[in-house]
Protein backbone atom coordinates (compact mmCIF):
# COMPACT_ATOMS: atom_id res chain seq x y z
CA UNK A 1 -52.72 -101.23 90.01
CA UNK A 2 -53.85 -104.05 92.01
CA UNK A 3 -50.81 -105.81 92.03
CA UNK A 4 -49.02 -103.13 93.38
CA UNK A 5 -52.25 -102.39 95.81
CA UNK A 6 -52.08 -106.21 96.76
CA UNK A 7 -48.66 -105.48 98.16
CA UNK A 8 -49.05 -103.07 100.41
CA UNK A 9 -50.66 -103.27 104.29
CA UNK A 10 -50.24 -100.54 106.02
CA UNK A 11 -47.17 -99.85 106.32
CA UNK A 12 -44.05 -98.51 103.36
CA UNK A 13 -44.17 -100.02 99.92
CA UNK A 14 -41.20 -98.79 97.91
CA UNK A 15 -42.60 -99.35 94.44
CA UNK A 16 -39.49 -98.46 91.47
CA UNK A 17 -40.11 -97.53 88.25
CA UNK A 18 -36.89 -98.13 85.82
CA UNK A 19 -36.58 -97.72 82.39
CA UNK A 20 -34.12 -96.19 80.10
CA UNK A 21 -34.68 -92.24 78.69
CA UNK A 22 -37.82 -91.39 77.83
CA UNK A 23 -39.05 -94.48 78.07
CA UNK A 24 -42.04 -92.91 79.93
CA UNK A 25 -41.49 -93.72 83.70
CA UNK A 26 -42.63 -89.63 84.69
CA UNK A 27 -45.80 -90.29 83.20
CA UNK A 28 -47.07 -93.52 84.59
CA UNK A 29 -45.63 -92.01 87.82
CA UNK A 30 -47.86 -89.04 87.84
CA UNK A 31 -50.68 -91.53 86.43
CA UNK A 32 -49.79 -94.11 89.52
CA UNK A 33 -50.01 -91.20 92.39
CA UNK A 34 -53.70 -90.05 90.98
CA UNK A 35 -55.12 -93.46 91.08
CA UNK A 36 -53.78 -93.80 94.41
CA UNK A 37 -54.99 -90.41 95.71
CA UNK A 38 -58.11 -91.49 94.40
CA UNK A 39 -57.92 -94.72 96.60
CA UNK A 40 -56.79 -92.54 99.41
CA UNK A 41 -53.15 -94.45 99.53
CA UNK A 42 -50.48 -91.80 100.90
CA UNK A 43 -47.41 -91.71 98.52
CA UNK A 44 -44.09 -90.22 98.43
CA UNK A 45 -42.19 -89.80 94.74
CA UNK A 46 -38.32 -89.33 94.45
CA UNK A 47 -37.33 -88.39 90.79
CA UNK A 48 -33.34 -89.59 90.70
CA UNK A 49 -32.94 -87.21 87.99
CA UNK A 50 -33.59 -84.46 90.72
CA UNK A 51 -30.92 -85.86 92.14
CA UNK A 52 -27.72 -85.71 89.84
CA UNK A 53 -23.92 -84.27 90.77
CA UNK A 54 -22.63 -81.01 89.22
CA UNK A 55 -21.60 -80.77 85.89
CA UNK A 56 -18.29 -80.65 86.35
CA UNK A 57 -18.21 -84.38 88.49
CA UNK A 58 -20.20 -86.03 85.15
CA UNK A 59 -18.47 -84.65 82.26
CA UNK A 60 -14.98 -84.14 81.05
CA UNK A 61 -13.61 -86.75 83.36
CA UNK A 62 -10.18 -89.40 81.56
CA UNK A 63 -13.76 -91.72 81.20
CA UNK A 64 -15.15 -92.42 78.13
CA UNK A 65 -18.56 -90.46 78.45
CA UNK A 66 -21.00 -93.48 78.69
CA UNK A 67 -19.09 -94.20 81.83
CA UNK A 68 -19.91 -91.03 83.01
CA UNK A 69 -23.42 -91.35 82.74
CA UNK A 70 -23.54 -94.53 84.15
CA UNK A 71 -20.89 -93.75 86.98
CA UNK A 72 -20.97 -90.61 87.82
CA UNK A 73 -24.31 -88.79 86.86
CA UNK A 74 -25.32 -89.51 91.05
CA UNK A 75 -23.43 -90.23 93.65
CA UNK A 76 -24.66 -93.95 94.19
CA UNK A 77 -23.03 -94.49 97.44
CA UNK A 78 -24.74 -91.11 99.08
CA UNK A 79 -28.20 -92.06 97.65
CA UNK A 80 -28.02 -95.35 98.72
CA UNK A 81 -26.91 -94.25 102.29
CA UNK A 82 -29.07 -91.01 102.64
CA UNK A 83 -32.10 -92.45 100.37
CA UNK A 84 -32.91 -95.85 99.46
CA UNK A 85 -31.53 -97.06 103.29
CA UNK A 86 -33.80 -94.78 104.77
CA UNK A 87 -36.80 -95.79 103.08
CA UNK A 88 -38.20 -98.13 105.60
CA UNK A 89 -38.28 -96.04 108.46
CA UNK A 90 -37.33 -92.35 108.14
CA UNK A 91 -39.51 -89.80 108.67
CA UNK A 92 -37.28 -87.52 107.23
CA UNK A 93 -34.13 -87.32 105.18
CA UNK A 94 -32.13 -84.83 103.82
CA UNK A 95 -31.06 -85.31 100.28
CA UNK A 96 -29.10 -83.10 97.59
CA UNK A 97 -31.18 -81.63 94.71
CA UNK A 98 -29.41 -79.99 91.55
CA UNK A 99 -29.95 -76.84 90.92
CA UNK A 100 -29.56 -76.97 86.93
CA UNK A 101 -29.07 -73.00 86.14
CA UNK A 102 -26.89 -72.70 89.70
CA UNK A 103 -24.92 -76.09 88.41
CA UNK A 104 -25.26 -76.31 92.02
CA UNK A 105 -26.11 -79.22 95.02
CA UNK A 106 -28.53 -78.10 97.54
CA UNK A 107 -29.33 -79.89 100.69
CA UNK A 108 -33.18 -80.02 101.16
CA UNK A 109 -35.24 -82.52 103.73
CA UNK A 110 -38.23 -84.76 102.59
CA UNK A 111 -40.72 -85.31 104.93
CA UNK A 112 -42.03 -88.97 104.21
CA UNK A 113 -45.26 -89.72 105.43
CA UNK A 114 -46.15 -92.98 107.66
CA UNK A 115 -47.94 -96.09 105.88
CA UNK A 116 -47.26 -94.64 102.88
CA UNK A 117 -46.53 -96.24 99.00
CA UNK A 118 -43.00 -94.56 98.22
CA UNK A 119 -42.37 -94.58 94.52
CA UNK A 120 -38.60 -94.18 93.36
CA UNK A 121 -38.58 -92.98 89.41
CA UNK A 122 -35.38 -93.05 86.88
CA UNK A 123 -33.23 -95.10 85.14
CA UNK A 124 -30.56 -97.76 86.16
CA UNK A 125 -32.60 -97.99 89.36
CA UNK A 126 -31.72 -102.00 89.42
CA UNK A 127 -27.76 -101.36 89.85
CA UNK A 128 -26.59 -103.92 92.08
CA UNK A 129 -26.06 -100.68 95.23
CA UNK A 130 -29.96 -99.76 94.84
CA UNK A 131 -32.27 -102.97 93.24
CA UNK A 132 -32.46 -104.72 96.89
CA UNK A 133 -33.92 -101.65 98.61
CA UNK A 134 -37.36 -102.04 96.31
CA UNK A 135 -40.36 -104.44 97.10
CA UNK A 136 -41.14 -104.10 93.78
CA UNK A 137 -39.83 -102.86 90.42
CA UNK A 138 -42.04 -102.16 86.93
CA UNK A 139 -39.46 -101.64 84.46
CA UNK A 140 -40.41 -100.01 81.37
CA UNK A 141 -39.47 -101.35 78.07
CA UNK A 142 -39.38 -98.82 75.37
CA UNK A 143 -37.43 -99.37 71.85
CA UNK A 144 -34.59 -96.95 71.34
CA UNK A 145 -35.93 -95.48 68.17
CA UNK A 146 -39.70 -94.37 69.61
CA UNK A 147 -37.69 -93.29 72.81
CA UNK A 148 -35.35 -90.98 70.40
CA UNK A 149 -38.60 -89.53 68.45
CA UNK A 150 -39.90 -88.47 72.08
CA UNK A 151 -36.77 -86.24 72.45
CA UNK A 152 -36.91 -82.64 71.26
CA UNK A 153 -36.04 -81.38 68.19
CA UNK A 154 -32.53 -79.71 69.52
CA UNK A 155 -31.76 -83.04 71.61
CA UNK A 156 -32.19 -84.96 68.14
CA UNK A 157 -29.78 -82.50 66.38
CA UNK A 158 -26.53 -84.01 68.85
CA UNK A 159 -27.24 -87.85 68.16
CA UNK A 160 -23.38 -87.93 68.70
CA UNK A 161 -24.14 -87.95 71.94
CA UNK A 162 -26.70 -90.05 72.23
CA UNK A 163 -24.48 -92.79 70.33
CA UNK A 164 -21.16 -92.19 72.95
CA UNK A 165 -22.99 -91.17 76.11
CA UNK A 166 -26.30 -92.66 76.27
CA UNK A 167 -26.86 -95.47 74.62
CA UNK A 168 -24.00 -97.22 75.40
CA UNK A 169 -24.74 -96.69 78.84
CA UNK A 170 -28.02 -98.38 77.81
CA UNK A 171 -26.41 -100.80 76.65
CA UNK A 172 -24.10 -101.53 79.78
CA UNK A 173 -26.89 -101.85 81.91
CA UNK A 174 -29.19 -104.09 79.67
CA UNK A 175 -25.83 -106.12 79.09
CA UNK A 176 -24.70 -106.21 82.67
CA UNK A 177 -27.89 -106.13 85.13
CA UNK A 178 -30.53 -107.55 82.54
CA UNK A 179 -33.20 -105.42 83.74
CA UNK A 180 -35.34 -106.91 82.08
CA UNK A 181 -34.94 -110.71 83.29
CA UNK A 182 -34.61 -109.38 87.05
CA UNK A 183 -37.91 -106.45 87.07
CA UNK A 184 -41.21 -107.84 88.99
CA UNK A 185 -43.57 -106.53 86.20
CA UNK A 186 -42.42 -105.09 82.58
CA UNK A 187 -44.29 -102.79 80.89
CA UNK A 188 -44.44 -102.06 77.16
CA UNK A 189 -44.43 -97.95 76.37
């Protein structure tokens, strides 16, 4: 905590925490924001997950499906322009949120308060369009097999899936952007 403390003087600190599936970036997210309510910080959290395109602009595309995932789960380009571009200075911004029983996008703003610690949660978040928009990235390293117990039992039951989709996605990025190598602090989970 005080390293991140250290780097923040009143004014935005745009912390991101990256890791790969349930790797456990929500929790030490919601553990980061009480320690820093309890030191009176303001902070403002963006989940990317909250974030994602419809359904039918991720799946059943001529890509093989871990490109999907890695391509096409958010529109990088409008996150990077309406989001991580902002972060410095906006007050405001207005961002799609998926509605996951709608399969719908809707437009909502976020308020984002002055002086604040703004804390950007979800995975691939060091892709070359977003990693030079953070002051400072914890990435959390998490072995495939204890992330895969953490799943639930009807998640488990399509490992397909999780062998064409995910993980090779995984793999892309760890291959590719070396999280890893390039993250200001690593955490074990």
């Amino acid at each position: 905590m005080d390293t991140i403390l250290n780097r923040y003087v009143n004014n935005r600190l745009i912390l991101g925490i990256d890791g790969l599936s349930r790797s456990g970036k929500t929790t030490l997210v919601a553990e980061l924001k009480n320690r820093l309510v309890q030191y009176q910080k303001p902070v403002c959290i963006f989940h990317i997950d909250d974030h994602i395109v419809e359904r039918k602009n991720r799946y059943d595309t001529e890509f093989e499906q871990w490109y999907e995932y890695y391509n096409f789960q958010w529109d990088v380009e409008l996150l990077r322009n309406q989001l991580f571009s902002k972060l410095n200075y906006a007050e405001v911004v207005e961002l799609p949120f998926y509605n996951s029983v709608l399969d719908k996008l809707e437009i909502k703003t976020v308020t984002i308060p002055n002086n604040c610690i703004l804390i950007v949660e979800g995975v691939f978040l060091q892709r070359p369009e977003w990693r030079d928009f953070f002051d400072f990235i914890v990435y959390l390293d998490c072995q495939r097999d204890k992330r895969f117990e953490r799943e639930s039992a009807s998640a488990k039951e399509n490992i397909e899936k999780f062998r064409s989709r995910y993980w090779k996605a995984e793999d892309f990025y760890l291959d590719s952007i070396a999280p890893l190598a390039n993250a200001d602090m690593i955490i074990s989970s």
